[in-house]
Protein backbone atom coordinates (compact mmCIF):
# COMPACT_ATOMS: atom_id res chain seq x y z
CA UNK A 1 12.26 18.10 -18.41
CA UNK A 2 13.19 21.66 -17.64
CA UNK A 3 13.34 22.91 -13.99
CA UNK A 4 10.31 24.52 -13.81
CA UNK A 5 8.34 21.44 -14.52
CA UNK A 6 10.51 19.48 -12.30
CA UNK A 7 9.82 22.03 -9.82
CA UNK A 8 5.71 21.62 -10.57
CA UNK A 9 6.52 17.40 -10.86
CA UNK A 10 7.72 17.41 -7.45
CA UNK A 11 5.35 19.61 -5.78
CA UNK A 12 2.14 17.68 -7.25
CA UNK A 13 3.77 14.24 -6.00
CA UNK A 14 4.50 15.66 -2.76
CA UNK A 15 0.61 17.33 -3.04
CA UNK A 16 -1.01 13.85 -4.00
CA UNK A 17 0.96 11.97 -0.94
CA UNK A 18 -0.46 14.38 1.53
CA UNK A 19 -4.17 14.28 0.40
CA UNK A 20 -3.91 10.42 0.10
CA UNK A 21 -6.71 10.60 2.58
CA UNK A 22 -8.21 13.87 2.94
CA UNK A 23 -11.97 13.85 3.14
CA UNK A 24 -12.46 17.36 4.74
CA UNK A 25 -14.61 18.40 2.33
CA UNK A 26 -18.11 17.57 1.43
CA UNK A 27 -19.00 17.07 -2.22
CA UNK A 28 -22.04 16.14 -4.08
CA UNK A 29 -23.73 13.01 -4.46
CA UNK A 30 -21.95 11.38 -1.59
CA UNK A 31 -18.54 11.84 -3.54
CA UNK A 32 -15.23 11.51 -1.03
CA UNK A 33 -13.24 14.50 -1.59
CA UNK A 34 -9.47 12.47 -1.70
CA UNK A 35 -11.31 10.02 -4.57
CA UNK A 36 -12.25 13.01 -6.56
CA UNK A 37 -9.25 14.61 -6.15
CA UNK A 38 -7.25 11.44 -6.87
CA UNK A 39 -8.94 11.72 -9.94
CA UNK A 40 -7.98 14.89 -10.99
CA UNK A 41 -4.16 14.90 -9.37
CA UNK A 42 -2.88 11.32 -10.39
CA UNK A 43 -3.66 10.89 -14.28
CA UNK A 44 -2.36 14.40 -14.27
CA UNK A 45 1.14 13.07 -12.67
CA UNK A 46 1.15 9.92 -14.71
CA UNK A 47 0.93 12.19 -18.50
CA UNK A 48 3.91 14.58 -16.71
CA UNK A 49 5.81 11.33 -15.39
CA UNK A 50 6.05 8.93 -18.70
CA UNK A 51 6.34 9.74 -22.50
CA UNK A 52 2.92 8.23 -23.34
CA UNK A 53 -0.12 9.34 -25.31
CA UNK A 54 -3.59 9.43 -24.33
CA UNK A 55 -4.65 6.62 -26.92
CA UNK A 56 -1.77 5.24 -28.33
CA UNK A 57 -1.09 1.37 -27.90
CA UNK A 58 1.56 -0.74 -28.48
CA UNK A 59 0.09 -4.58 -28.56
CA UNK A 60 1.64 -6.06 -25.30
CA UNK A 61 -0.07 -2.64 -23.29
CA UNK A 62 -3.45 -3.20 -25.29
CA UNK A 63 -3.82 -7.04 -24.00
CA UNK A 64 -2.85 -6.13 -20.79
CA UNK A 65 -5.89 -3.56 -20.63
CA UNK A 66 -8.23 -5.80 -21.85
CA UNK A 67 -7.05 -8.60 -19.55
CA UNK A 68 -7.39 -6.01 -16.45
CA UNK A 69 -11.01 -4.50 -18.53
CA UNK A 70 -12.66 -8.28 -19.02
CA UNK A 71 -11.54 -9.76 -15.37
CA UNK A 72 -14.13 -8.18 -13.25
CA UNK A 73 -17.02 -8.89 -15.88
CA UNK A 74 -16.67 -12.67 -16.48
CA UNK A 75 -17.26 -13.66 -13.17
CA UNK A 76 -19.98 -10.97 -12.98
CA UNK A 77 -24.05 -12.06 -11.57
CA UNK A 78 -25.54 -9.07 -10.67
CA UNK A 79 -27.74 -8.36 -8.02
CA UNK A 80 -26.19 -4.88 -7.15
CA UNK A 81 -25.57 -2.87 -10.51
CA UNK A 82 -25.10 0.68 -8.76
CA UNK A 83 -21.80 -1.20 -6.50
CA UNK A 84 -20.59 -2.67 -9.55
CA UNK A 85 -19.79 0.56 -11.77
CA UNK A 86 -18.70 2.27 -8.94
CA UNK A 87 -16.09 -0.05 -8.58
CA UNK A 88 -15.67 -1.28 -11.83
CA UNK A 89 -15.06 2.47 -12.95
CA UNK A 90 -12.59 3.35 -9.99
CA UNK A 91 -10.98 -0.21 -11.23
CA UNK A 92 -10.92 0.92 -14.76
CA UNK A 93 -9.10 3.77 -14.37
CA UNK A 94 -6.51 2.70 -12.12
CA UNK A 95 -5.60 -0.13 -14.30
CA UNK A 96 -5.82 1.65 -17.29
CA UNK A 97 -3.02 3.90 -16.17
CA UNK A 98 -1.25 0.80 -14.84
CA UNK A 99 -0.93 -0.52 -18.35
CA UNK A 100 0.28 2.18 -19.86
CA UNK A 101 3.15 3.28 -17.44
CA UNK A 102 4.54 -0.38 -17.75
CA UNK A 103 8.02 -0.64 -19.48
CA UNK A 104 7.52 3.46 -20.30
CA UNK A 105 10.58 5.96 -20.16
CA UNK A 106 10.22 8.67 -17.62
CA UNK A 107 10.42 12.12 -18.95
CA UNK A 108 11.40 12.80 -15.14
CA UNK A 109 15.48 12.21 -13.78
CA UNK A 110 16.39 10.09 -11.04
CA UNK A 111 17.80 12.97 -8.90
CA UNK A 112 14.61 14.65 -9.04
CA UNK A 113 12.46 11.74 -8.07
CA UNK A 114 14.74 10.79 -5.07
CA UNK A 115 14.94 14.84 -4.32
CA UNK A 116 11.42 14.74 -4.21
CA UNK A 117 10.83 11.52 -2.15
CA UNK A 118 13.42 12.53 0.73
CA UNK A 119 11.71 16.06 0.86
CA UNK A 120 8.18 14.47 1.64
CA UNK A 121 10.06 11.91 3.72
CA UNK A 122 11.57 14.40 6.07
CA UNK A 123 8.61 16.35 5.94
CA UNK A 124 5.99 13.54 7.09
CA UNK A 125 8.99 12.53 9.93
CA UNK A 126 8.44 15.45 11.20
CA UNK A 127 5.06 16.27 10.93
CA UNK A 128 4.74 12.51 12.60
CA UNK A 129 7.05 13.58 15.74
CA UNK A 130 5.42 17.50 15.93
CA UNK A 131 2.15 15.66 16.36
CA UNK A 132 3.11 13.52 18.78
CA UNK A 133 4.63 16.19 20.79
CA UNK A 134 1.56 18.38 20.60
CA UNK A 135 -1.04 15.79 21.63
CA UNK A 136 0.58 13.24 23.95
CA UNK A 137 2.91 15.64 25.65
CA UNK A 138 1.12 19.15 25.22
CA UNK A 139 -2.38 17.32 25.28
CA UNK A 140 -3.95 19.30 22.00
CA UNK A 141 -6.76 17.64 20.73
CA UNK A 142 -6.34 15.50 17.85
CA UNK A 143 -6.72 17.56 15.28
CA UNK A 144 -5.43 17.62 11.59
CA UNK A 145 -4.58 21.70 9.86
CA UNK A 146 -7.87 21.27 8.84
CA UNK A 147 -9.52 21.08 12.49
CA UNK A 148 -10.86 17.83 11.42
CA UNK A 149 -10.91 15.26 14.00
CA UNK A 150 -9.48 12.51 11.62
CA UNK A 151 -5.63 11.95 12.70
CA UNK A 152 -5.96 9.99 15.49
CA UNK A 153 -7.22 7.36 17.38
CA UNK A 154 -9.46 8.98 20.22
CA UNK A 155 -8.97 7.54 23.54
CA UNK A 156 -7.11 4.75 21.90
CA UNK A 157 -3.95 3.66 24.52
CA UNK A 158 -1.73 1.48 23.06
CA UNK A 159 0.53 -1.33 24.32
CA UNK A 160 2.91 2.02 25.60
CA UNK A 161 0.24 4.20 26.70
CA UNK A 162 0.20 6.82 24.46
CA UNK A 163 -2.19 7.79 20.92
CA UNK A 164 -1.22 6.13 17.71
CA UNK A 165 0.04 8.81 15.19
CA UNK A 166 -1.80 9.29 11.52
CA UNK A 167 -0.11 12.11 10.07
CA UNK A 168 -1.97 12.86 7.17
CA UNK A 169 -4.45 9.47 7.17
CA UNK A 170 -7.20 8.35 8.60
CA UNK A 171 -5.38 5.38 10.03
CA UNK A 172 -2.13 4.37 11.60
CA UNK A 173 -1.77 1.35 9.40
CA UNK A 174 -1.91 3.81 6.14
CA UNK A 175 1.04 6.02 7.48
CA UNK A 176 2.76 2.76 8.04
CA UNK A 177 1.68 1.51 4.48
CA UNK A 178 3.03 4.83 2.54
CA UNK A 179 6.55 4.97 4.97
CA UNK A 180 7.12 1.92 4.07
CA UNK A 181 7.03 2.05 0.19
CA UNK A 182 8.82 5.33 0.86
CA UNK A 183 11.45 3.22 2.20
CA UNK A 184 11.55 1.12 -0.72
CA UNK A 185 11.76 3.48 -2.97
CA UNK A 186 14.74 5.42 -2.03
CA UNK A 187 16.45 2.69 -1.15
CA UNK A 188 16.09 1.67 -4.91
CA UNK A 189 16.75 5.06 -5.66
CA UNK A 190 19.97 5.17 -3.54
CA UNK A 191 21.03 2.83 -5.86
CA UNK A 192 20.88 0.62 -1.79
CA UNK A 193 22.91 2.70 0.13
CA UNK A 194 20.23 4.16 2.32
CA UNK A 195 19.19 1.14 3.83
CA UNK A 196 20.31 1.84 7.40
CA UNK A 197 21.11 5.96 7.10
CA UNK A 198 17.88 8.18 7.78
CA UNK A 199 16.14 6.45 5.99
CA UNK A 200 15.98 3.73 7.98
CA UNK A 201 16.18 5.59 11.01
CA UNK A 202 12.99 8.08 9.45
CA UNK A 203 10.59 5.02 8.98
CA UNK A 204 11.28 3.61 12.10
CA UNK A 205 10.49 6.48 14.11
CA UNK A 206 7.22 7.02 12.02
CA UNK A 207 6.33 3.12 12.87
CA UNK A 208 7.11 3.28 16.46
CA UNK A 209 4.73 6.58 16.94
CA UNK A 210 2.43 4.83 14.53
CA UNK A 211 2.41 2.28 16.30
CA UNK A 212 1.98 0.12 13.03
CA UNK A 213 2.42 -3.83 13.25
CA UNK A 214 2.20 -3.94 9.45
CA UNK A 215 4.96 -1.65 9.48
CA UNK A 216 6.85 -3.14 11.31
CA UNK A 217 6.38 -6.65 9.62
CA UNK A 218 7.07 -4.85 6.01
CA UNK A 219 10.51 -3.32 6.64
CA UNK A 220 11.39 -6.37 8.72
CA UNK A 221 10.45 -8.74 5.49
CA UNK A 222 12.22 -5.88 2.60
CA UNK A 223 15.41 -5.70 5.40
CA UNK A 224 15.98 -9.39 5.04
CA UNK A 225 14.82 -9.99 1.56
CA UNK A 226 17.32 -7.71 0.66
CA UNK A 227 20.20 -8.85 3.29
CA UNK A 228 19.48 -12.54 2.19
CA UNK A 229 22.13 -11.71 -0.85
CA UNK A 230 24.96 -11.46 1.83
CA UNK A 231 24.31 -14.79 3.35
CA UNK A 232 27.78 -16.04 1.90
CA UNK A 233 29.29 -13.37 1.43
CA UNK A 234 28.79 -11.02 5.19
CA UNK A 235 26.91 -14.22 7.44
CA UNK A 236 27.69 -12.51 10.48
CA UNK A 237 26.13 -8.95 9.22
CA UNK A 238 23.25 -10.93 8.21
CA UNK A 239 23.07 -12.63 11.90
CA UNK A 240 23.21 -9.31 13.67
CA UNK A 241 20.95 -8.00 11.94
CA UNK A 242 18.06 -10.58 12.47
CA UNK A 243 19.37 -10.49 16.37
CA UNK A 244 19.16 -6.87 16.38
CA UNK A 245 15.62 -6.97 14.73
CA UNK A 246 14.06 -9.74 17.00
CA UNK A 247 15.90 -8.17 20.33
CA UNK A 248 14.23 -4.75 19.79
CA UNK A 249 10.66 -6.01 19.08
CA UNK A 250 10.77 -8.20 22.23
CA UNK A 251 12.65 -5.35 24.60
CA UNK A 252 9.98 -2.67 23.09
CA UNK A 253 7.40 -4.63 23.16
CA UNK A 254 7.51 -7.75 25.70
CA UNK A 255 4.54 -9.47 26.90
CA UNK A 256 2.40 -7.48 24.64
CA UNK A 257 4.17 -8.54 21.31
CA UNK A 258 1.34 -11.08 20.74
CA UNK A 259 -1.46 -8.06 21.36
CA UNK A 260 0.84 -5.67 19.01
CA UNK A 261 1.01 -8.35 16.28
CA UNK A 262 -2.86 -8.75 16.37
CA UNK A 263 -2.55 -13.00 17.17
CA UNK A 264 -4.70 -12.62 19.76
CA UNK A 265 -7.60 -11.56 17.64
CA UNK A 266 -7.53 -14.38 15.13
CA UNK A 267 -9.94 -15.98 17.65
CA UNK A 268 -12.92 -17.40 14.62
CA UNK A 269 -15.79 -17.41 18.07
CA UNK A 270 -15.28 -13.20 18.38
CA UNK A 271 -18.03 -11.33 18.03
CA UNK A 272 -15.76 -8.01 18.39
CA UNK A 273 -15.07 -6.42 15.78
CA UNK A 274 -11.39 -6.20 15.12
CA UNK A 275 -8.20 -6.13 12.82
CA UNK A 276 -7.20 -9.14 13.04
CA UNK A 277 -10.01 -11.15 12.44
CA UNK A 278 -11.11 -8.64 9.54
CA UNK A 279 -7.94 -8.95 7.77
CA UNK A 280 -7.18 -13.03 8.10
CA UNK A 281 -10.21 -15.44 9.55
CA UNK A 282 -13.29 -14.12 7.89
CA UNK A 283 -11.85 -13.53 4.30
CA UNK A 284 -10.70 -17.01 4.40
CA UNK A 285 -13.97 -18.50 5.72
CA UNK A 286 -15.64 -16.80 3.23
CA UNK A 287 -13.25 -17.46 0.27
CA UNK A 288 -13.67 -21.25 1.35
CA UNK A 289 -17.89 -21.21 1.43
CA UNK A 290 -17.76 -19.14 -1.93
CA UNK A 291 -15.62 -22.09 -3.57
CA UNK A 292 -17.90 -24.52 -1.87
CA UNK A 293 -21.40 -22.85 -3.64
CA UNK A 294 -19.32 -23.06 -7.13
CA UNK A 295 -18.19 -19.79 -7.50
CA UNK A 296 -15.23 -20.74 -8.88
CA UNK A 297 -14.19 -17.76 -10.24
CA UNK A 298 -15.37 -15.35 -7.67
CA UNK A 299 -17.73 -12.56 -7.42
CA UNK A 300 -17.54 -9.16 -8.64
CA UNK A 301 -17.28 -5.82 -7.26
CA UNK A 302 -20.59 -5.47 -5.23
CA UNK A 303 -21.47 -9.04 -5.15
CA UNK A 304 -19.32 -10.89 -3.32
CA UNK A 305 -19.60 -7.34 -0.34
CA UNK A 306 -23.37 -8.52 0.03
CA UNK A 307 -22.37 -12.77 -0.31
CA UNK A 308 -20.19 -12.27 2.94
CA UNK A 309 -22.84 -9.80 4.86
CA UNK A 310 -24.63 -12.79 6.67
CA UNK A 311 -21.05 -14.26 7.82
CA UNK A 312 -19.79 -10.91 9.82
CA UNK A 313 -22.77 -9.83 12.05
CA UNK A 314 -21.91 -7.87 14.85
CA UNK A 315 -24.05 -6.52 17.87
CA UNK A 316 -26.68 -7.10 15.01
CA UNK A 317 -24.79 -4.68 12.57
CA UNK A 318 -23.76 -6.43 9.25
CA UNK A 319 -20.28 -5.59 8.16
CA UNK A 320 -18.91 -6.32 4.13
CA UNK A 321 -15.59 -4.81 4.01
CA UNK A 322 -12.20 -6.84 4.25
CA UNK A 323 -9.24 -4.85 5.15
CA UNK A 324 -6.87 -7.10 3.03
CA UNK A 325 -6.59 -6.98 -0.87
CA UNK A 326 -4.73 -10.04 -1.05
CA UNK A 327 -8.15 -12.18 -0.17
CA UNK A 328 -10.62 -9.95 -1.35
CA UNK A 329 -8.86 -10.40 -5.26
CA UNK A 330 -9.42 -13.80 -4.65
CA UNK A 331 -12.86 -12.79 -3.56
CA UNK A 332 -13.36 -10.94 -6.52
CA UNK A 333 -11.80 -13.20 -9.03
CA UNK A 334 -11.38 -16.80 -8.03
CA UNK A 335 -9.01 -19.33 -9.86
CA UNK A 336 -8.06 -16.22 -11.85
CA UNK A 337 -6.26 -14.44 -8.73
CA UNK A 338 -4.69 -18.02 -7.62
CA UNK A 339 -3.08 -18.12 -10.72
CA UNK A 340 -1.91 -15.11 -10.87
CA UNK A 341 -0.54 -15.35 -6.96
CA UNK A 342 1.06 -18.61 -8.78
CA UNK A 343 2.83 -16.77 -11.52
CA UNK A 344 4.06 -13.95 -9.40
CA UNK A 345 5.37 -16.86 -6.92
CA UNK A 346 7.16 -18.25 -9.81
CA UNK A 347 9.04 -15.17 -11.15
CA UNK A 348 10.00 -14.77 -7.29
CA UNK A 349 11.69 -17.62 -7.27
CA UNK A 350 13.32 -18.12 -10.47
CA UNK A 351 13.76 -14.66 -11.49
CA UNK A 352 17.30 -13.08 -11.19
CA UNK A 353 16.08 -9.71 -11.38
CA UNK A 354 16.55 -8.72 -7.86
CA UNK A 355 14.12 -5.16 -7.95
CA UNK A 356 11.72 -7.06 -9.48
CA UNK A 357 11.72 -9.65 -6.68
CA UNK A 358 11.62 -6.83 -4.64
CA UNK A 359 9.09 -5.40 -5.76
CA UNK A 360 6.66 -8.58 -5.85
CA UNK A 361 7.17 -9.00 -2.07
CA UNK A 362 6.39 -5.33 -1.44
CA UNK A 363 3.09 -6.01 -3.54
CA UNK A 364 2.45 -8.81 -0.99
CA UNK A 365 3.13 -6.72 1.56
CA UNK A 366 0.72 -3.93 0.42
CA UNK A 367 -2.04 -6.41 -0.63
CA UNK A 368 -2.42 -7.68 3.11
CA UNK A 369 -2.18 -4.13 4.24
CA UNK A 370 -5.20 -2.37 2.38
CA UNK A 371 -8.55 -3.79 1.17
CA UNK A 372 -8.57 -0.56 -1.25
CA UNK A 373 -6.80 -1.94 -4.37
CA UNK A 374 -9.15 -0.61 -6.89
CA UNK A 375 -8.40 2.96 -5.73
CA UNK A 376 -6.28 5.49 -7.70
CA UNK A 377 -4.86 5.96 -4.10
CA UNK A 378 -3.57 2.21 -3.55
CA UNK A 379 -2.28 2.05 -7.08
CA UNK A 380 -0.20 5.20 -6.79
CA UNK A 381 1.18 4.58 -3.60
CA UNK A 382 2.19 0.54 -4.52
CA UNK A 383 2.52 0.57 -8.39
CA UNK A 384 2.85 3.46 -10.04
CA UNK A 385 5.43 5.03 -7.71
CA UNK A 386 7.22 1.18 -7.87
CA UNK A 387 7.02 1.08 -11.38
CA UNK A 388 8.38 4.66 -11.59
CA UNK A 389 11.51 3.47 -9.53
CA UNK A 390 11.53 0.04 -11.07
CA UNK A 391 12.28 2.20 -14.54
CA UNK A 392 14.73 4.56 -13.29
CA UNK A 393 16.60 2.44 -11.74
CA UNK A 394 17.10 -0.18 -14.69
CA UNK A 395 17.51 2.87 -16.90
CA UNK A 396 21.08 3.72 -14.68
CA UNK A 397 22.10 0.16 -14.57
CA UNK A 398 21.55 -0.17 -18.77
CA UNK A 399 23.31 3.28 -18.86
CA UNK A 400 26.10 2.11 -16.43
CA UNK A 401 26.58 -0.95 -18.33
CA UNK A 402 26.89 0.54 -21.19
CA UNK A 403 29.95 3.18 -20.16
C-alpha cells in the first residue's frame, strides 16, 4: 500500500474510533447516526485493510458464514418480526465481515497500524485529561465539540468526588472498553515491549479519570495473563507486580473498593436500577427460567428482550436490555453459546499459541463489558481490530522464522 492510502487507512481508523458513539445527529426513521455511519465507515476499512473480494469464498470462510447466518434463525419463534431483522441484519453484517477477514493478509504494514494506534492513543489521553481539566477544575459544562450534553455523567460524584470522564462515548465503561483493547493491541504490536512504557501509563490514566471498574479488571486480567509466562523464569517480577496491582487499588480506593467494583449491587431484592445487577443477577435468573420453560436453545433477537420484560420491573417501568454479551449470547442461543464458551475454554487451555490465548480472554473480557455484540461498533473494536493484530503479528514471527 502506497503512502497516500496509508495516510487515508489511518485517518478513517482513527475517524471510526472517534464516532464509535456519536449520535449528534438526527436521521430518518429513528436511525442512530454512529449505526449508520458504522455502516458506511467500517466495511469501507475492512475492503482497504485485507486482500479480499466482495463475493469470493474459500470453503472454510463459506461454512463459517452460514454457521454465523443459520444460528439466530433455528432457535427463532416469533412474536416480534420488526426486532428480529433489525437485529438479525445489524448481526448479518457484522459477521459477514468477521468471516471474511479471518486468516486474510493485510494489504496494510505493521508500522502503519501501530503508527496509527499510538496516534489515536495519545490523542484520546489527552482529550481524556483536557476534559477533565475543563469540567472538574474549570467547571465547563459537560459538553462534547458538538455541544451535545453526552460525555459525562451529570451530577454523578464518584467514590473521589469528581465526574467520570467519556471522551468520545456515551459512557465511562465504553472509554474503558476501547483503552483497553488499545492496550492490547499495541502491546501485540510492540511485539510486548510496551507493556509498562506509555502505554501502560496512557490507559491507566484514562481508567482512573474514567473511573472504569471494567477497566480496571481487564488490564489487571491481560497484565497477569501475560506475566503468568515468567512464573519460573522472573517469580519475584511476577510477585511485585500482583503486590503493586492489589496495593494501588486498595490505597486509591479503600473502603469504597467494594462500591467501585459494583459487589454491592448484586443484591437479587433491588428494585434500583443499576450496573451491577443489570450485568450479572438478572441475566442469570433469566437464562435459568428460559432453560426451565424448554428453551433450550434460546431465543432470538427480539424474543428473548420481551421473555425477560416481566422479570426487571422498575418503579413500574419495564426494562429488556442486558449490559453483558456474554449472557445475553446465551440468551440468544442456548446450548449453542455453551458450547461454544466450551470450545473457546478448551483452545485456552491446551493451545500453545499464546496471542491467541490472548486474545480469547480479551473476548471474555469484552463480552461482560457490552451487551452490543451484534453491532458493527462492538465487532470492530473486539474482533476485527484483534484479528487485524492477530495477522500482523504472526505474519513477523513466520517472516522472522524464516530469516
Amino acid at each position: 500500500m502506497d503512502k497516500k492510502l496509508s495516510f487515508f487507512w489511518s485517518i478513517l481508523t482513527i475517524l471510526i474510533f472517534i464516532t464509535l458513539h456519536l449520535k449528534v445527529f438526527s436521521l430518518p426513521f429513528n436511525l442512530n447516526f454512529d449505526v449508520a455511519l458504522s455502516f458506511l465507515l467500517i466495511p469501507l476499512w475492512v475492503f482497504f485493510t485485507f486482500n479480499i473480494r466482495l463475493f469470493s469464498f474459500k470453503r472454510a470462510e463459506l461454512y463459517l458464514l452460514i454457521f454465523f447466518l443459520i444460528l439466530p434463525i433455528i432457535n427463532i419463534h416469533l412474536n416480534n418480526w420488526s426486532e428480529f431483522f433489525k437485529s438479525y441484519g445489524q448481526y448479518a453484517i457484522s459477521y459477514y465481515l468477521v468471516s471474511r477477514v479471518v486468516k486474510k493478509i493485510p494489504r496494510i504494514q505493521g508500522f502503519t497500524v501501530n503508527r496509527t494506534i499510538f496516534a489515536f492513543q495519545i490523542f484520546l489521553v489527552f482529550v481524556t485529561i483536557g476534559q477533565f481539566i475543563l469540567v472538574n477544575v474549570f467547571g465547563f459544562d459537560a459538553r462534547n465539540v458538538f455541544g451535545e450534553l453526552q460525555l459525562y455523567y451529570q451530577q454523578h460524584e464518584l467514590i473521589s468526588g469528581i465526574q467520570r470522564m467519556k471522551a468520545f462515548y456515551l459512557e465511562p465503561s465504553y472509554l474503558g472498553f476501547v483503552a483497553i483493547n488499545i492496550f492490547w493491541a499495541r502491546y501485540y504490536l510492540d511485539r510486548r515491549k510496551s507493556m509498562f512504557g506509555f502505554n501502560f501509563l496512557g490507559t491507566l490514566i484514562i481508567l482512573i479519570l474514567a473511573n472504569s471498574a471494567f477497566g480496571f479488571l481487564a488490564i489487571t486480567c491481560i497484565i497477569l495473563f501475560e506475566l503468568s509466562r515468567s512464573i519460573k523464569q522472573y517469580p519475584v517480577i511476577l510477585g511485585l507486580s500482583i503486590f503493586v496491582i492489589a496495593s494501588s487499588l486498595v490505597y486509591y480506593f479503600q473502603e469504597d473498593l467494594i462500591s467501585f467494583f459494583r459487589l454491592n449491587e448484586l443484591d437479587p431484592n433491588s428494585q434500583r436500577i443499576s450496573s451491577g445487577l443489570f450485568r450479572v443477577l438478572l441475566p442469570i435468573e433469566a437464562i435459568y427460567q428460559m432453560f426451565q420453560d424448554g428453551y433450550i436453545f434460546g431465543l432470538s433477537f427480539g424474543q428473548f428482550e420481551q421473555y425477560i420484560e416481566s422479570m426487571m420491573i422498575f418503579n413500574g417501568h419495564a426494562e429488556t436490555s442486558i449490559s453483558n454479551s456474554f449472557f445475553l449470547l446465551i440468551g440468544y442461543f442456548g446450548v449453542t453459546a455453551i458450547l461454544i464458551y466450551s470450545i473457546m475454554l478448551f483452545i485456552f487451555l491446551k493451545s500453545k499459541n499464546r496471542i491467541l490465548k490472548s486474545f480469547i480472554l480479551l473476548s471474555i473480557i469484552n463480552l461482560n463489558n457490552s451487551g452490543a455484540f451484534i453491532t458493527l461498533q462492538y465487532v470492530f473494536v473486539a474482533i476485527l481490530i484483534p484479528i487485524l493484530i492477530i495477522s500482523l503479528y504472526e505474519r513477523d514471527i513466520n517472516n522472522y522464522s524464516s530469516t
